[in-house]
Protein backbone atom coordinates (compact mmCIF):
# COMPACT_ATOMS: atom_id res chain seq x y z
CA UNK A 1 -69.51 48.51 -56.06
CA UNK A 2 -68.25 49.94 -59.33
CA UNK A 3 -64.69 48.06 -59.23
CA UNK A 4 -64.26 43.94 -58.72
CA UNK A 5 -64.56 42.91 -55.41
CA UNK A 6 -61.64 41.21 -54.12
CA UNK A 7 -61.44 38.99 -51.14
CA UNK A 8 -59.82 42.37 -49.04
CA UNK A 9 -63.58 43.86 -49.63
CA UNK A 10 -65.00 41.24 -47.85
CA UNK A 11 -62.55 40.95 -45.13
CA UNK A 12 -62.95 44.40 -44.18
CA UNK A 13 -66.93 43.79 -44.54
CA UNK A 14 -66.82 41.22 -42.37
CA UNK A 15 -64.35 43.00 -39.78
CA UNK A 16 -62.18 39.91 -39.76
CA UNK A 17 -58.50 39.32 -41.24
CA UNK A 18 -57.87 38.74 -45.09
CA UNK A 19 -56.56 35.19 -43.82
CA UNK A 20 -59.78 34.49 -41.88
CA UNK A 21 -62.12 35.35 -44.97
CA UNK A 22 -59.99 33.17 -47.30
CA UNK A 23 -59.45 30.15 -44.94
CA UNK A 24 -63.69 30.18 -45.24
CA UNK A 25 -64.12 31.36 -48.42
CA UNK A 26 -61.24 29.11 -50.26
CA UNK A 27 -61.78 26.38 -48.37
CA UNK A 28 -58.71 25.59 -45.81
CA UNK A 29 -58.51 22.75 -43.44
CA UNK A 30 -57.65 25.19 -40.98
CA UNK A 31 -61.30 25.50 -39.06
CA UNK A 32 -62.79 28.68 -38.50
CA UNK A 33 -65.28 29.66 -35.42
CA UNK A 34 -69.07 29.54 -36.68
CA UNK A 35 -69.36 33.08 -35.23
CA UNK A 36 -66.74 34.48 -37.70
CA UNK A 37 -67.20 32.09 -40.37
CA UNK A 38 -71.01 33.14 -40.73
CA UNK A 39 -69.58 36.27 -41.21
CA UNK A 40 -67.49 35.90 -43.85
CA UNK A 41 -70.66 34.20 -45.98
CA UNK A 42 -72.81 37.33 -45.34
CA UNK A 43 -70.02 39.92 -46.31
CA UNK A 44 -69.29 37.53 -49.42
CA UNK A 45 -73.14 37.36 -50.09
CA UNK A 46 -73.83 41.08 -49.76
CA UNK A 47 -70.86 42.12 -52.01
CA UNK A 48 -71.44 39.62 -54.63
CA UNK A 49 -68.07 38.25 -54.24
CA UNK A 50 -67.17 35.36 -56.87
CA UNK A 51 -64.41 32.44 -54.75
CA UNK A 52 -61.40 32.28 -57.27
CA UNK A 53 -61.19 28.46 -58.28
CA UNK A 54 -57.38 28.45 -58.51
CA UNK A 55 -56.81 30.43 -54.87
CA UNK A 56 -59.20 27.58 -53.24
CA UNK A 57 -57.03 24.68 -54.85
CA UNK A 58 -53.86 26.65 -53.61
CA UNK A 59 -55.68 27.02 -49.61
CA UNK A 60 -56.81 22.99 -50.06
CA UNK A 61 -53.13 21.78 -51.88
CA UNK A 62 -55.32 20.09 -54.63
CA UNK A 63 -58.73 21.43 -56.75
CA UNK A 64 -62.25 19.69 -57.17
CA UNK A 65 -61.49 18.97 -60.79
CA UNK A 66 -61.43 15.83 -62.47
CA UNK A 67 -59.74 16.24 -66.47
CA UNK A 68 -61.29 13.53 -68.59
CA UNK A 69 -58.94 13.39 -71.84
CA UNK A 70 -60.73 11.90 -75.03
CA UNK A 71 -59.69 11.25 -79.03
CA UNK A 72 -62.93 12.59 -80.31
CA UNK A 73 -65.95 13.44 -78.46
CA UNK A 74 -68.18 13.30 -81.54
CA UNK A 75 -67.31 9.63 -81.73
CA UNK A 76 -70.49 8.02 -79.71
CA UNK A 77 -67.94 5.62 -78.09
CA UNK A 78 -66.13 8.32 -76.61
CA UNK A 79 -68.88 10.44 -75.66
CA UNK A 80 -71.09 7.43 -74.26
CA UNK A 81 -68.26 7.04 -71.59
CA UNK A 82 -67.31 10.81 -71.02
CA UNK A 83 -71.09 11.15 -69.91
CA UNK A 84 -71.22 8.18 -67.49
CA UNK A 85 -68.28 9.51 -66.12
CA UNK A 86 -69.23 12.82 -65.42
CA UNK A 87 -72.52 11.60 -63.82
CA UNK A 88 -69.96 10.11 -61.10
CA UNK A 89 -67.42 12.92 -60.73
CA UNK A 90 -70.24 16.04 -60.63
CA UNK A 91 -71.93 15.28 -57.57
CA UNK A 92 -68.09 15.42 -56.05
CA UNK A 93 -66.58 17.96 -58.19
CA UNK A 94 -65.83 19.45 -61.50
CA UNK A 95 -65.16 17.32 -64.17
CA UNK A 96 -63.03 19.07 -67.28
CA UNK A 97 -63.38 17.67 -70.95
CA UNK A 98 -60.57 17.55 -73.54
CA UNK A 99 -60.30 16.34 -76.81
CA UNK A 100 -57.16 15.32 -78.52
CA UNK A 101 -58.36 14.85 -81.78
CA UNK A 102 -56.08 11.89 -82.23
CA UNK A 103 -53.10 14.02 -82.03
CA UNK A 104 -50.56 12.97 -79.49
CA UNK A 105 -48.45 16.23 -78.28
CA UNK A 106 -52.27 17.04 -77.37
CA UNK A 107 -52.32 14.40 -74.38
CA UNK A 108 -49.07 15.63 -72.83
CA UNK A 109 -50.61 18.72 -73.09
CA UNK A 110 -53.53 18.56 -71.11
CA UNK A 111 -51.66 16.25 -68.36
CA UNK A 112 -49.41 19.39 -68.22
CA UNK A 113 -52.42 21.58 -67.38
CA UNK A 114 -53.90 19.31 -65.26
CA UNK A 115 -50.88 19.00 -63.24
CA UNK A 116 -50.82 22.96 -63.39
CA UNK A 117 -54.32 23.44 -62.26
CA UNK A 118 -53.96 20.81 -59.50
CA UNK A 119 -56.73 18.55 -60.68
CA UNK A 120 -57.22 15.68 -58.33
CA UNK A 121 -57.56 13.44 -60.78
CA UNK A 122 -57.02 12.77 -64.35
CA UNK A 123 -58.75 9.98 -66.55
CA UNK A 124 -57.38 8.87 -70.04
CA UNK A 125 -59.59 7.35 -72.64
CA UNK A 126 -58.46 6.04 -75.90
CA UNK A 127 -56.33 3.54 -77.41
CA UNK A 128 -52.63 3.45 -76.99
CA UNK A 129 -50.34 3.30 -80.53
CA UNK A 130 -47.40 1.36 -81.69
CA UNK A 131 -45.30 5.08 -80.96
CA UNK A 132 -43.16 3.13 -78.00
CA UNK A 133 -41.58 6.81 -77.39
CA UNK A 134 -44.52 8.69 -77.15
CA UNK A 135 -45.71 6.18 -74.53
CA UNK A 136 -43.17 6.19 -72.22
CA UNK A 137 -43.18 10.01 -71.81
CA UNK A 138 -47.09 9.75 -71.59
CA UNK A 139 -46.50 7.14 -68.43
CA UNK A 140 -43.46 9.71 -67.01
CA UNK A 141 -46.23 12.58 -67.34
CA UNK A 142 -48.97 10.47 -65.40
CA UNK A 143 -46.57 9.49 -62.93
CA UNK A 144 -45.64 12.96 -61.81
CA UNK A 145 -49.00 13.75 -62.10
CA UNK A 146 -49.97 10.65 -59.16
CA UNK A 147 -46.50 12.11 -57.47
CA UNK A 148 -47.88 15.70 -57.25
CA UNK A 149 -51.01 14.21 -55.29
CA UNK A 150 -53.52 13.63 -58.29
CA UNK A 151 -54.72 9.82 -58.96
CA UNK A 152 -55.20 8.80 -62.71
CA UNK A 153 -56.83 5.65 -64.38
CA UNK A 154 -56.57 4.57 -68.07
CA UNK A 155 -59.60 3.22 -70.66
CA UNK A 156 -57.73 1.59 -73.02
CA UNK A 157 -54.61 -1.00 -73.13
CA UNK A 158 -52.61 -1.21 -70.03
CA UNK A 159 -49.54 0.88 -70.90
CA UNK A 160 -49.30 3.53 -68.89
CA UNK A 161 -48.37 2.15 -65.23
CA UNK A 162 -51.87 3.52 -63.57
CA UNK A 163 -55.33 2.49 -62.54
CA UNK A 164 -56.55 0.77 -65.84
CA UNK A 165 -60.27 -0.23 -67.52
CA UNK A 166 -58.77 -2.67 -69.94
CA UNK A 167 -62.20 -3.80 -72.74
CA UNK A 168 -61.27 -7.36 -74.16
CA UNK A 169 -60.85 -6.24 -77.76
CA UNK A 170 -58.56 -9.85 -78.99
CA UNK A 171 -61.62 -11.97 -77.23
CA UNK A 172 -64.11 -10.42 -78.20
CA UNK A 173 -63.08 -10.07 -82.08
CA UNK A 174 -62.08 -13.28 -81.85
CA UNK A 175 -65.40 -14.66 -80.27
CA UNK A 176 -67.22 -12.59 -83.73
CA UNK A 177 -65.43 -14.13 -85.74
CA UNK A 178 -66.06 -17.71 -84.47
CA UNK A 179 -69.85 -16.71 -84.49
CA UNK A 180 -70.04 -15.39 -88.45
CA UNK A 181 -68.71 -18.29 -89.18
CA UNK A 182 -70.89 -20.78 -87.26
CA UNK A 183 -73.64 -18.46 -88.94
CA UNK A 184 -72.59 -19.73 -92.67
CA UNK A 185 -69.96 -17.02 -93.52
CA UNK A 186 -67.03 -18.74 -95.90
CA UNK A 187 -65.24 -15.48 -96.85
CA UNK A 188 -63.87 -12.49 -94.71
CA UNK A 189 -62.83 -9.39 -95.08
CA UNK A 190 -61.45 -6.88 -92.62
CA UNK A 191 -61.51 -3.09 -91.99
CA UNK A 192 -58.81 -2.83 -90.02
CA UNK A 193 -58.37 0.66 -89.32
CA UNK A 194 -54.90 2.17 -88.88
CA UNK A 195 -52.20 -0.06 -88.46
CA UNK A 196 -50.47 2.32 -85.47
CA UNK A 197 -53.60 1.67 -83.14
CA UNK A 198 -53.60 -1.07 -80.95
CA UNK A 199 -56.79 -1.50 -80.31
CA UNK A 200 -57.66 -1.68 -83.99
CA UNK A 201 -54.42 -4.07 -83.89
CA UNK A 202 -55.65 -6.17 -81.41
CA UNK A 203 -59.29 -6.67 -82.94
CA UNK A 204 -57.77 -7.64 -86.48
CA UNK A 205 -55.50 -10.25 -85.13
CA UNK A 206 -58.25 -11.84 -82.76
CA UNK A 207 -60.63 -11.75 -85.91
CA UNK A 208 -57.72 -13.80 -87.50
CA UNK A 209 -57.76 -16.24 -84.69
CA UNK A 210 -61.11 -16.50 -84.66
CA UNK A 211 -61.35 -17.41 -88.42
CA UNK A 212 -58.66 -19.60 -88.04
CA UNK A 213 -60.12 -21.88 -85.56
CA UNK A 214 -62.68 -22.44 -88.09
CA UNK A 215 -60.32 -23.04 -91.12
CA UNK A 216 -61.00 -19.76 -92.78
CA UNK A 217 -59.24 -16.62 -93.08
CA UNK A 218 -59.75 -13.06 -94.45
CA UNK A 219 -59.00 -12.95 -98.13
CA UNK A 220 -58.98 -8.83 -97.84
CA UNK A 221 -57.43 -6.50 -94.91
CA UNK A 222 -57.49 -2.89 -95.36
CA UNK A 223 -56.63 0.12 -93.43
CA UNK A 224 -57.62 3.21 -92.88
CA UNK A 225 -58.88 6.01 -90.67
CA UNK A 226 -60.59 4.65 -87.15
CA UNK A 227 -63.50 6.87 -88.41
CA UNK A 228 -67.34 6.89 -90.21
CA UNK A 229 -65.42 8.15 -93.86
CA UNK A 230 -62.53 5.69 -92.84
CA UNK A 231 -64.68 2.56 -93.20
CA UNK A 232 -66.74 4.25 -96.28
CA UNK A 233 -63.28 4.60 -98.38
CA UNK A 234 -62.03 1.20 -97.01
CA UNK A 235 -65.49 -0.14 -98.13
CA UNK A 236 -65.38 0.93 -101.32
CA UNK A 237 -61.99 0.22 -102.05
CA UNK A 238 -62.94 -2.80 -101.50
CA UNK A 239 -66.34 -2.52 -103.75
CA UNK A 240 -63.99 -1.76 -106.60
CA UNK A 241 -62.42 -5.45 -106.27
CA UNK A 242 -62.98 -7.72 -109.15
CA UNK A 243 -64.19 -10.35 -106.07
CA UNK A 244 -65.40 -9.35 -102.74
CA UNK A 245 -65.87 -11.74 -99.48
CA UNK A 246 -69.54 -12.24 -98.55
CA UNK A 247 -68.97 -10.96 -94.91
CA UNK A 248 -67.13 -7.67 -93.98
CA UNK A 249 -65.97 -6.76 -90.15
CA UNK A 250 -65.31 -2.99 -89.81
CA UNK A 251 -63.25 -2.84 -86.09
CA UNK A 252 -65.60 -0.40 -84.86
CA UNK A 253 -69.13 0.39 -85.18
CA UNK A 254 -68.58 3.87 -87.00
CA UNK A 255 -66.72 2.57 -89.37
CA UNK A 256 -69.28 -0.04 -89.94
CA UNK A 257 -71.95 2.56 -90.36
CA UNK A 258 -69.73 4.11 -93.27
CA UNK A 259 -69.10 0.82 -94.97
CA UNK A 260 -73.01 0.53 -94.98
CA UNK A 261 -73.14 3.69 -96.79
CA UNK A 262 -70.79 2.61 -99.22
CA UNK A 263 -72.57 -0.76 -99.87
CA UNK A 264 -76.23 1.30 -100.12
CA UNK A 265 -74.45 3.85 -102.69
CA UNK A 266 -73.21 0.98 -105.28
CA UNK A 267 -77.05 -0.02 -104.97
CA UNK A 268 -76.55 -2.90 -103.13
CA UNK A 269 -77.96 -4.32 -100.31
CA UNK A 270 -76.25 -5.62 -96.20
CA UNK A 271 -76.80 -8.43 -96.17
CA UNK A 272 -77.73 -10.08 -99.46
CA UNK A 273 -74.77 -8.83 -101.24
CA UNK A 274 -72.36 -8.37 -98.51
CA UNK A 275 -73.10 -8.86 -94.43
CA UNK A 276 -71.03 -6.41 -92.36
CA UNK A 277 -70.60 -6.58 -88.36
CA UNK A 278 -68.97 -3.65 -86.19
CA UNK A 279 -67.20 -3.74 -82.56
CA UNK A 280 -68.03 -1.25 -79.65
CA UNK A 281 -72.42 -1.17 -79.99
CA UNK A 282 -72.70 2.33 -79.87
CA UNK A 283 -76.23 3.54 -79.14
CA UNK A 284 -76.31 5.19 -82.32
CA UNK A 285 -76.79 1.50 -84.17
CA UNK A 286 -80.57 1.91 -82.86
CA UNK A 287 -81.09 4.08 -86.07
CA UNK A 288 -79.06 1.85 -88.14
CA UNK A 289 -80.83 -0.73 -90.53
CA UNK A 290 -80.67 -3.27 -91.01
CA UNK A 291 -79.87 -3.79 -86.97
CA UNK A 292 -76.17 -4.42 -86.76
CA UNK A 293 -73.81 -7.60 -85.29
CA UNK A 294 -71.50 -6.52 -82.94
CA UNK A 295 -69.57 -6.55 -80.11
CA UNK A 296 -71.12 -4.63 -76.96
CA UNK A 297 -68.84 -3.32 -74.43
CA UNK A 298 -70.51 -1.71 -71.23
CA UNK A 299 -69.58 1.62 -72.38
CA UNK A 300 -71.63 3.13 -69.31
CA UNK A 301 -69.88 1.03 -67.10
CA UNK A 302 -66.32 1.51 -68.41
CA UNK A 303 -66.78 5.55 -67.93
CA UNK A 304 -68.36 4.79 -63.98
CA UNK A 305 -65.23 2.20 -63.30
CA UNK A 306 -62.65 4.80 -64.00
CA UNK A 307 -64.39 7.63 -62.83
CA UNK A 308 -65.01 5.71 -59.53
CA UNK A 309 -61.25 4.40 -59.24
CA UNK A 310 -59.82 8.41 -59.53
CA UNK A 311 -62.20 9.24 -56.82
CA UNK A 312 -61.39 6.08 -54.01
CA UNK A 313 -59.30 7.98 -51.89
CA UNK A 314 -58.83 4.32 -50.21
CA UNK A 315 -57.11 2.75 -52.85
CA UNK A 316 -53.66 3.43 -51.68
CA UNK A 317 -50.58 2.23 -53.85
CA UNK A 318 -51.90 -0.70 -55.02
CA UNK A 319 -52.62 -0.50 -58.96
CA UNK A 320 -56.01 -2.24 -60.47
CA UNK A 321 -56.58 -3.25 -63.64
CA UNK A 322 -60.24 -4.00 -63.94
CA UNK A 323 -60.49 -6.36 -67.62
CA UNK A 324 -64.05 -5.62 -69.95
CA UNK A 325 -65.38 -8.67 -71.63
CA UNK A 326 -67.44 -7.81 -74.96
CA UNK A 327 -70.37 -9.78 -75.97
CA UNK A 328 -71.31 -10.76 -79.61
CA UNK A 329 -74.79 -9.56 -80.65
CA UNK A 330 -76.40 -10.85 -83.82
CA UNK A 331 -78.36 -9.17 -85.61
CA UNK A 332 -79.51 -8.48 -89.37
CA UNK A 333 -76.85 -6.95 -90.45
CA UNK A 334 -74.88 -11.22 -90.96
CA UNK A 335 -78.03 -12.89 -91.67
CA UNK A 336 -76.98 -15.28 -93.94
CA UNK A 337 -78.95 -15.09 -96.87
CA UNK A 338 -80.50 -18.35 -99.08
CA UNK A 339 -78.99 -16.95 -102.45
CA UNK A 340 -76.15 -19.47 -103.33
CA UNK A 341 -72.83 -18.20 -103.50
CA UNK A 342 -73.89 -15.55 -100.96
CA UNK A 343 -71.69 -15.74 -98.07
C-alpha cells in the first residue's frame, strides 16, 4: 500500500470492527475469540502494520516500559548498574535510558515523561545533594508517579519516600580508612569531591571516623568535580603543596584513576611517593596499574535489586529499603613501601 497503514486497514482486512482489531492488536484485557483474533494477526501480518506503542499503553492503562534515570552513563559505575538492570527488565519489557548529566531540572524532567508515557516503572540512580528543595519536589514527582499506577525504587541515599538500594558509603569509607592505617599509613589526604553530594559527603566523614579511631586524621581535604579530571586537578593541587600526606583516598574510583595520572605526570610513582585508594571497584580498575585499594560494591547486584523491586507486582504498599555493604580490597596501589618517611 502506497499510504501508512492504520489500524482501520486492518480492521476492514480482517472483516472485524476497528475495536476488535485494536483490543488484539494493542493489547486489552478485554479477550477476544481465537477465531477472530487469528484474524486480526494475519490482516496485521499481510499489511505490514506497525502496533503504535502509546495506543497499546492507552488499551492496557499502563506501557511495558521501565525509565532507568542515570548522572552519567560514561561513568563505569553508572553504566555497570544500568546494564544489570536492563538484563532484568528486557525479558519483561522495554527498559528506557536517561542521563541527567548531573543537572537536576533534568530528573524532574524525565519523571514528567515517564509519567506521560505511562511507564510502569521508574528507577533512579545517583546520589542525592544537600539541595533540601530540589528533593522534596523530586519525592512529590515520584509519588504521583506510584499514584498514577507506576512503582519506582531509588540507588542512592534514602530520600525520596520509595523502594530504595541504599550502598553503605559511611561504613565502608570508614572500614578503608581503618585498613590504610593498620597497613602503615601515618598521613591522609582526601579527595572529597563536591561538597553538595552526599554520597561524596558521607564517604569523607566515614574516612574521618575511620582515621580517627586510629588517632590520625587527614592533614588535606579537597573538593572538586565527582569526575576522572576532578580527582586529576584535586591531585595536583595537592602535588603543588610544599608537604603532601603519604596516602591519598579519592571518594570514587574515577577520580582515583585521575589522581594516578596526576602523580605519573609529576614523574612520580603510586605507591612509593604517594599510595592512593578509590571507592566503588569499577571494572575498569582491571587496566589500572598498579591494581587499586578500594571499596567494592556489588554494582551488578545493586542494578538487579532495583530492577527486580519495580517489577514485584506483589510488593504492595509496604516500602523496602534493601542496605549494600562495601568491602575493602587491597591491593598495590597502598602497599606500604620500606623507604623511611614514606607513608
Amino acid at each position: 500500500m502506497g499510504s501508512q497503514v492504520t489500524l482501520a486497514d486492518v480492521a476492514e482486512r480482517a472483516g472485524v470492527s476497528l475495536a476488535t482489531a485494536s483490543r488484539v492488536v494493542n493489547g486489552s484485557e478485554r479477550v477476544v475469540g481465537a477465531r477472530f483474533r487469528e484474524r486480526v494477526l494475519a490482516a496485521a501480518a499481510e499489511l505490514g502494520y506497525t502496533a503504535n506503542a502509546f495506543a497499546q499503553a492507552v488499551a492496557r492503562g499502563r506501557s511495558d516500559v521501565v525509565g532507568l534515570v542515570v548522572p552519567d552513563i560514561q561513568d563505569p559505575y553508572f553504566s555497570v548498574i544500568a546494564a544489570a538492570a536492563m538484563a532484568v527488565v528486557e525479558p519483561r519489557g522495554e527498559m528506557m535510558l536517561g542521563t541527567t548529566l548531573h543537572r537536576q531540572e533534568q530528573e524532574l524532567r524525565y519523571i514528567t515523561t515517564m509519567r506521560a508515557r505511562q511507564a510502569q516503572a521508574l528507577v533512579m540512580v545517583g546520589s542525592r545533594t544537600t539541595d533540601a528543595a530540589h528533593t522534596r519536589r523530586l519525592a512529590e514527582a515520584i509519588a504521583e508517579f506510584v499514584a498514577s499506577g507506576g512503582r519506582a525504587a531509588v540507588i542512592g541515599q534514602d530520600r525520596l519516600g520509595t523502594d530504595t538500594v541504599l550502598p553503605q558509603n559511611r561504613a565502608g569509607a570508614k572500614d578503608l580508612a581503618t585498613a590504610l592505617a593498620d597497613q602503615g599509613h601515618k598521613t591522609f589526604g582526601v579527595l572529597a569531591g563536591p561538597k553538595t553530594l552526599l554520597t561524596a559527603r558521607d564517604r569523607l566523614e566515614g574516612f574521618t571516623d575511620g582515621l580517627a579511631r586510629r588517632g590520625r586524621r587527614a592533614a588535606v581535604v579537597l573538593h572538586s568535580e565527582f569526575t576522572r579530571d576532578g580527582g586529576y586537578q584535586a591531585m595536583s593541587d595537592l602535588l603543588d603543596r610544599r608537604s603532601r600526606p603519604g596516602c591519598v583516598f579519592a571518594v570514587n574510583d574515577v577520580m582515583a584513576i585521575g589522581a594516578m595520572a596526576a602523580v605519573r605526570e609529576r614523574g612520580l610513582r603510586v605507591p612509593d611517593d604517594v599510595a592512593i585508594a578509590g571507592f566503588d571497584d569499577i571494572p575498569t580498575l582491571r587496566d589500572v596499574a598498579p591494581s587499586l585499594t578500594t571499596v567494592r560494591l556489588p554494582l551488578e547486584d545493586m542494578g538487579r535489586m532495583a530492577a527486580s523491586m519495580v517489577l514485584d507486582e506483589q510488593s504492595g504498599d509496604r516500602r523496602r529499603v534493601v542496605r549494600v555493604k562495601g568491602e575493602v580490597v587491597i591491593r598495590d596501589s597502598t602497599m606500604v613501601s620500606s623507604r623511611p618517611g614514606s607513608s
